[in-house]
C-alpha atoms as a PDB file:
ATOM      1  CA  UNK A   1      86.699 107.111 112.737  1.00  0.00           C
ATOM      2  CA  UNK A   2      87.235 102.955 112.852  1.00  0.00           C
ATOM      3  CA  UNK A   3      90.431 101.503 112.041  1.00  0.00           C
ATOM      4  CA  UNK A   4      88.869  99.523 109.040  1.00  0.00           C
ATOM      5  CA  UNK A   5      87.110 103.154 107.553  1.00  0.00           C
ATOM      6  CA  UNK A   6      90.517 105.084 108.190  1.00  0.00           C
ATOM      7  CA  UNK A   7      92.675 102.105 106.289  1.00  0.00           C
ATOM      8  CA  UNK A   8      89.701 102.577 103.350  1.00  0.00           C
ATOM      9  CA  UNK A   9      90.629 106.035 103.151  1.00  0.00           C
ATOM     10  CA  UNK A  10      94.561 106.035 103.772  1.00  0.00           C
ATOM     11  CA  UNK A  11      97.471 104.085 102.207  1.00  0.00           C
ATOM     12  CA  UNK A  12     100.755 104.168 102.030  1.00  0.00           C
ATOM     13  CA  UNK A  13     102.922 102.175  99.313  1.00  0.00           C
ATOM     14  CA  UNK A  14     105.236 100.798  98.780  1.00  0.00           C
ATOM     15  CA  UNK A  15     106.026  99.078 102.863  1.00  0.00           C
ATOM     16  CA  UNK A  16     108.100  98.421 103.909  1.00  0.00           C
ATOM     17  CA  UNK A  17     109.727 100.946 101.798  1.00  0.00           C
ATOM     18  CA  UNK A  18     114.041 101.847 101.270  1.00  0.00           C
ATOM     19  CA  UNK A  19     113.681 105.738 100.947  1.00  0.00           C
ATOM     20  CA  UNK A  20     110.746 107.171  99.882  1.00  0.00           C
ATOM     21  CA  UNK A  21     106.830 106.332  99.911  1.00  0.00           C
ATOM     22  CA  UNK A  22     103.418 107.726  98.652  1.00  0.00           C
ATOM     23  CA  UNK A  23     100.720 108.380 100.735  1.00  0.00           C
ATOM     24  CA  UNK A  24      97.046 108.655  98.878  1.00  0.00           C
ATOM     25  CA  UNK A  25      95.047 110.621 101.119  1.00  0.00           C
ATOM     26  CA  UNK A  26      91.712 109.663  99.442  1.00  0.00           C
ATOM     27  CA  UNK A  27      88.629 110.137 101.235  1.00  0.00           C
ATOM     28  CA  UNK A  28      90.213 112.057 104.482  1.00  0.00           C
ATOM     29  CA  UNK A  29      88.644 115.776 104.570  1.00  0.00           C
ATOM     30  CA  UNK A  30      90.683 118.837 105.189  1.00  0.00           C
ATOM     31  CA  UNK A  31      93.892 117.680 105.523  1.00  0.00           C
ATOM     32  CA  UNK A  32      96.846 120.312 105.682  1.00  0.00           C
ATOM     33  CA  UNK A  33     100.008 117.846 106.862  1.00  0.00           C
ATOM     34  CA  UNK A  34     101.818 114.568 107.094  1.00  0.00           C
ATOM     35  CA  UNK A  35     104.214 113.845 109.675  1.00  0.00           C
ATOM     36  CA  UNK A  36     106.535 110.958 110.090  1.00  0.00           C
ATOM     37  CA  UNK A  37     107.396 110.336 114.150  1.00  0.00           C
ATOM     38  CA  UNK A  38     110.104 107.512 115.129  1.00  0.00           C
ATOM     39  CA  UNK A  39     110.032 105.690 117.957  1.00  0.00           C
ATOM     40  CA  UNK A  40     111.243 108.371 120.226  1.00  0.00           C
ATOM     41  CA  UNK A  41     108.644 110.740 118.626  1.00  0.00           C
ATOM     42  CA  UNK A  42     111.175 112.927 116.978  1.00  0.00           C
ATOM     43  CA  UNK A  43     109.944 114.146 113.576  1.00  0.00           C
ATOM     44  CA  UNK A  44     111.625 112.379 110.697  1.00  0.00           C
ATOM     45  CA  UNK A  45     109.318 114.262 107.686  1.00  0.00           C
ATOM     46  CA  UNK A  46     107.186 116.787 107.228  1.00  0.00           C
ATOM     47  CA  UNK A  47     105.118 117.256 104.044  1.00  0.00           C
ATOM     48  CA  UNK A  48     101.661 119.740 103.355  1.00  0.00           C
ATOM     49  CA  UNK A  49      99.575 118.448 101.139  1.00  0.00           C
ATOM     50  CA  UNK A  50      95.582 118.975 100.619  1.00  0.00           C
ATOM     51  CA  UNK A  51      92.648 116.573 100.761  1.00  0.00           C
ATOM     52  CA  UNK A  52      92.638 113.719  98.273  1.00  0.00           C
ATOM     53  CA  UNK A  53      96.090 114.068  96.982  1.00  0.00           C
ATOM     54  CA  UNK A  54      98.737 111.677  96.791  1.00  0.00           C
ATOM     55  CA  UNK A  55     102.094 112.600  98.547  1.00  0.00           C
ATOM     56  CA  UNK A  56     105.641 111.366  98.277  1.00  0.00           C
ATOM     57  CA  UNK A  57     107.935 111.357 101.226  1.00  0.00           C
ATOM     58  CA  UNK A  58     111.261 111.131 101.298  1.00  0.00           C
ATOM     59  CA  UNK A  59     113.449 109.935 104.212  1.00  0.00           C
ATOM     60  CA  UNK A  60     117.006 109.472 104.574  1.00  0.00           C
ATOM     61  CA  UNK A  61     116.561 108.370 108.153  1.00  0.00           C
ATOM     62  CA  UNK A  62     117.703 105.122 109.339  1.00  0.00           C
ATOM     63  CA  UNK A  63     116.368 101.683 109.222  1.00  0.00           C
ATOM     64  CA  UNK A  64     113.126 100.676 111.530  1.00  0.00           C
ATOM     65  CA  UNK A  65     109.655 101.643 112.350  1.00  0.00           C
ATOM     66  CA  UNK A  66     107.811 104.881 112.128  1.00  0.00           C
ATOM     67  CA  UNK A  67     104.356 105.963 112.183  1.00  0.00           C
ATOM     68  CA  UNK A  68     102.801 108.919 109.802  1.00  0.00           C
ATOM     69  CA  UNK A  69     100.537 111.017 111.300  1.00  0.00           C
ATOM     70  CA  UNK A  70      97.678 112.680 109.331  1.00  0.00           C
ATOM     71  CA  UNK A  71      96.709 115.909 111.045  1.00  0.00           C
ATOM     72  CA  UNK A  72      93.842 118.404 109.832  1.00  0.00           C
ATOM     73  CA  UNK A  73      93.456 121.900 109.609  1.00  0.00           C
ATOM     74  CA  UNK A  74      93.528 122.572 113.090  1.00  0.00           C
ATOM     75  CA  UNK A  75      96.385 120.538 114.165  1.00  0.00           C
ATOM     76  CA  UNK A  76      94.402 116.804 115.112  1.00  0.00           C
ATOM     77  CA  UNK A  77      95.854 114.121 114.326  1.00  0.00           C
ATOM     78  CA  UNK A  78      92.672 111.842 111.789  1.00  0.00           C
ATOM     79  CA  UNK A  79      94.603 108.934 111.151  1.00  0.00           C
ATOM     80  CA  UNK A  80      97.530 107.021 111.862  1.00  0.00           C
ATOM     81  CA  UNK A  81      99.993 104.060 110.131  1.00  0.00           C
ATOM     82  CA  UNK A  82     102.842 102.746 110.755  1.00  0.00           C
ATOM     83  CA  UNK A  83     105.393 102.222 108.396  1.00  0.00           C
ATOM     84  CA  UNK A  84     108.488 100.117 108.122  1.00  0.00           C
ATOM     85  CA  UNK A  85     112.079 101.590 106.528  1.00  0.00           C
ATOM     86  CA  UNK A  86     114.244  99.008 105.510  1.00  0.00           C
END
């Protein structure tokens, strides 16, 4: 999938964001969870959720960047963001 068809089909608001955000999964097919990574790659958030819904994610993590990670039904990560706490 291109960057410009995955951003048509996946936003987050608000960002930067202070402790929770929405994810509207739109268009993306078949997908089963949402992960939030730090820099480090630890897991900050998990959240299931099912194609075209809208999730919320809370994080009382700290301040900085982190990307959310769509993954599918089998796992594979379909699209990507990153995100800024402040």
């Amino acid at each position: 999938m291109s960057e410009s068809n995955e951003r048509d089909m996946f936003r987050i608001h608000p960002v930067p964001f202070t402790d929770r955000f929405t994810i509207d999964l739109g268009g993306l097919a078949q997908v089963l969870a949402v992960e939030v990574r730090d820099a480090s790659g630890r897991i900050q958030a998990t959240e299931l959720t099912c194609a075209g819904a809208s999730t919320s994610v809370r994080m009382d993590a700290a301040p900085g960047m982190y990307v959310v990670l769509v993954r599918d039904d089998h796992g594979r990560v379909i699209a990507s963001r990153s995100v800024v706490k402040e």
